[in-house]
C-alpha atoms as a PDB file:
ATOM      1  CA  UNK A   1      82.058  78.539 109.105  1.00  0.00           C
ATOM      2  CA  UNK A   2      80.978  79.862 105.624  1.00  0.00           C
ATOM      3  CA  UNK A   3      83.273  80.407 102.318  1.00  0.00           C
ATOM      4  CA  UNK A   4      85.914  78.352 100.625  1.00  0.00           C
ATOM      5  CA  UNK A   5      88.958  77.628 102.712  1.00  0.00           C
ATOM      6  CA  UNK A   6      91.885  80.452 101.355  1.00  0.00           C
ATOM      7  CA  UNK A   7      95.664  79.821 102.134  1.00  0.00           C
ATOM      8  CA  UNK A   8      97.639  82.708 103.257  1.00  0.00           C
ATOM      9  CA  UNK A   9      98.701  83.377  99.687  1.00  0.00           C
ATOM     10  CA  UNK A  10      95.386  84.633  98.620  1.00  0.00           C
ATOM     11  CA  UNK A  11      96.413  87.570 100.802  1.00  0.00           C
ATOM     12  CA  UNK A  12      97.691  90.446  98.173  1.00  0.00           C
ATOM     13  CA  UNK A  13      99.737  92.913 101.626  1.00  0.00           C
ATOM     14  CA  UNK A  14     102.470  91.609 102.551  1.00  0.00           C
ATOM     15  CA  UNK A  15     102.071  92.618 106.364  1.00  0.00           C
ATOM     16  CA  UNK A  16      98.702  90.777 106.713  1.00  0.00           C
ATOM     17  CA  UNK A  17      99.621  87.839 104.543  1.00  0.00           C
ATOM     18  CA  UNK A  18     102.834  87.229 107.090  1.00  0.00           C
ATOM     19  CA  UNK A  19     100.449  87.394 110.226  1.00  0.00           C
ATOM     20  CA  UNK A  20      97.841  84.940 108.804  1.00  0.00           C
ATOM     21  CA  UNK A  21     100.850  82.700 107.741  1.00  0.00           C
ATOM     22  CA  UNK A  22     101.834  82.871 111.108  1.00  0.00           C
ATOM     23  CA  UNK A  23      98.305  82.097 112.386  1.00  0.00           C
ATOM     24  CA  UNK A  24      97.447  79.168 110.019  1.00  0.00           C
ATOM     25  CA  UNK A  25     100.694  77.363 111.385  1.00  0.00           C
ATOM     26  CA  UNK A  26      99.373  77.441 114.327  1.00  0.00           C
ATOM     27  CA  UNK A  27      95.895  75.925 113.359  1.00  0.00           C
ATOM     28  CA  UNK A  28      93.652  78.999 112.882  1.00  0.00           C
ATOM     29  CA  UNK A  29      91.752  78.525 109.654  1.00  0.00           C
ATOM     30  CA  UNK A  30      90.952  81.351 106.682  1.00  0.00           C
ATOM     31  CA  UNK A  31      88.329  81.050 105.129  1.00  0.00           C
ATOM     32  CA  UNK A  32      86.513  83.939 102.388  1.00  0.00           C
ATOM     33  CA  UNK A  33      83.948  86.126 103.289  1.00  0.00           C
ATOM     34  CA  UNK A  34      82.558  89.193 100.728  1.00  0.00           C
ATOM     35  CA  UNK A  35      85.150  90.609  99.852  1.00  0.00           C
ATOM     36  CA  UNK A  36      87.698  89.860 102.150  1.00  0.00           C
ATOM     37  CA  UNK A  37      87.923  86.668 104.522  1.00  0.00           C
ATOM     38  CA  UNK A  38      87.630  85.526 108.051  1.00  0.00           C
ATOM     39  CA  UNK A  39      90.085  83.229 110.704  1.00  0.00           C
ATOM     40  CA  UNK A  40      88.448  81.507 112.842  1.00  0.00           C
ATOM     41  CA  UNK A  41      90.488  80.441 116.027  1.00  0.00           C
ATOM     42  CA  UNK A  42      91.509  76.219 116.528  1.00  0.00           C
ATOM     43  CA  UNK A  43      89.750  76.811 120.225  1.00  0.00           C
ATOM     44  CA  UNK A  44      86.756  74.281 120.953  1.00  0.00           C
ATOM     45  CA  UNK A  45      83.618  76.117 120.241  1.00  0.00           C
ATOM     46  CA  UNK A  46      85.110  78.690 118.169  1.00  0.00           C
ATOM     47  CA  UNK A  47      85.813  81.928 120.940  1.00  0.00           C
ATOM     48  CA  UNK A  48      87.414  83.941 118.096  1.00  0.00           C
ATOM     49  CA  UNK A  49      86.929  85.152 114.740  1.00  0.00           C
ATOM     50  CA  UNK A  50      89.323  87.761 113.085  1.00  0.00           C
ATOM     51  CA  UNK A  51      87.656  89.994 109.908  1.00  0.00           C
ATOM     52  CA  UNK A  52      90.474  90.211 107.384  1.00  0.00           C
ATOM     53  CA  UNK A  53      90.030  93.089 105.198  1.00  0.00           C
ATOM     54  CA  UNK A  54      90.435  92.707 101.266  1.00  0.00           C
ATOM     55  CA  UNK A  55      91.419  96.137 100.735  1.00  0.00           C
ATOM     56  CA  UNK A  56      92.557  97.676 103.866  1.00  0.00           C
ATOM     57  CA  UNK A  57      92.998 101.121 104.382  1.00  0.00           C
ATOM     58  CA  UNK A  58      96.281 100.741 105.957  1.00  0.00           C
ATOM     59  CA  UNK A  59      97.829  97.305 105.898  1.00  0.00           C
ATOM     60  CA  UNK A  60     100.347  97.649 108.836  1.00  0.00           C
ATOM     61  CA  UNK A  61      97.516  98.609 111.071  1.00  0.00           C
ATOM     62  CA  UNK A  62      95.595  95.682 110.141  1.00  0.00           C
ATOM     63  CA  UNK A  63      98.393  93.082 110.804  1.00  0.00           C
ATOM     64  CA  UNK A  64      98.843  94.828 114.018  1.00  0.00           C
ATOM     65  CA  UNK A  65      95.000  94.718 114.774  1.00  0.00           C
ATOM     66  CA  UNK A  66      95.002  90.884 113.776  1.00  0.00           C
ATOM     67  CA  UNK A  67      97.602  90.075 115.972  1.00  0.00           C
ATOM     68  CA  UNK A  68      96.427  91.984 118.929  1.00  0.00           C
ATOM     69  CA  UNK A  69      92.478  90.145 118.720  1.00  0.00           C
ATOM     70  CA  UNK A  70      94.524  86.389 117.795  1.00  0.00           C
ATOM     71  CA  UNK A  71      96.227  87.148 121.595  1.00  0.00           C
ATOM     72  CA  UNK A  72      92.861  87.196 123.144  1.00  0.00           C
ATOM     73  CA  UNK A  73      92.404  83.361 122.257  1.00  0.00           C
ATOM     74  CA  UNK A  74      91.875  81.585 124.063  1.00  0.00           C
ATOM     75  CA  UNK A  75      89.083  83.301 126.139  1.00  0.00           C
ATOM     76  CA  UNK A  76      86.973  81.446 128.770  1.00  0.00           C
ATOM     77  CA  UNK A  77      82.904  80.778 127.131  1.00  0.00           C
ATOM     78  CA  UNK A  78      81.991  83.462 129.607  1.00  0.00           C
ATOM     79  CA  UNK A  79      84.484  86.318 128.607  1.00  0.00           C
ATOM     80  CA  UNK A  80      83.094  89.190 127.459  1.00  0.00           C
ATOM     81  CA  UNK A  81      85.335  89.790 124.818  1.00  0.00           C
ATOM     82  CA  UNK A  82      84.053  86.910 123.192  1.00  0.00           C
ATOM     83  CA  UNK A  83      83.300  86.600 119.861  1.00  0.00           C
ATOM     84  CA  UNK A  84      79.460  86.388 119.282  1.00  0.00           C
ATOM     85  CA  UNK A  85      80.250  85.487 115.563  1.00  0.00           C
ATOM     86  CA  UNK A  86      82.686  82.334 116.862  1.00  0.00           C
ATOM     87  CA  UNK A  87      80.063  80.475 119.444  1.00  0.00           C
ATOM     88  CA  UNK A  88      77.806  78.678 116.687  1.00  0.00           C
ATOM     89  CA  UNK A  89      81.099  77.420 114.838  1.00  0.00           C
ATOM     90  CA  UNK A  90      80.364  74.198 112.772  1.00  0.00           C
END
């Protein structure tokens, strides 16, 4: 994991910043990245990582993107939906 640790209130759309609120109390961690930041699923080894946009072009569809790829976790290490970005976690 790279960046600073965020908490959901560094997240300016209200949609988004109740999803990763959501997400956080169940473990997932934000951290920043460019301009926007990254959550990184609790799972051993890391099988998820969700881009968080810092100026999304529509911020409903971005919650509802966020929430659909946080469902997918946890994944089994030899899913192919896995996230290539989330296997070298540390």
């Amino acid at each position: 994991m790279v960046g600073k640790p965020l908490t959901a209130a560094s997240i300016q759309y209200k949609d988004v910043r109740k999803v990763v609120e959501k997400l956080l109390a169940e473990g997932w961690t934000l951290r920043k990245e460019g301009h926007g930041a990254r959550l990184y699923c609790p799972c051993e080894g890391g099988c998820t990582t969700i881009p968080v946009a810092g100026t999304p072009r529509n911020e409903g569809n971005l919650a509802k993107r966020i929430t659909k790829m946080a469902q997918r976790c946890p994944l089994p290490p030899d899913g192919p939906n896995r996230s290539l970005t989330g296997l070298s976690r540390e």
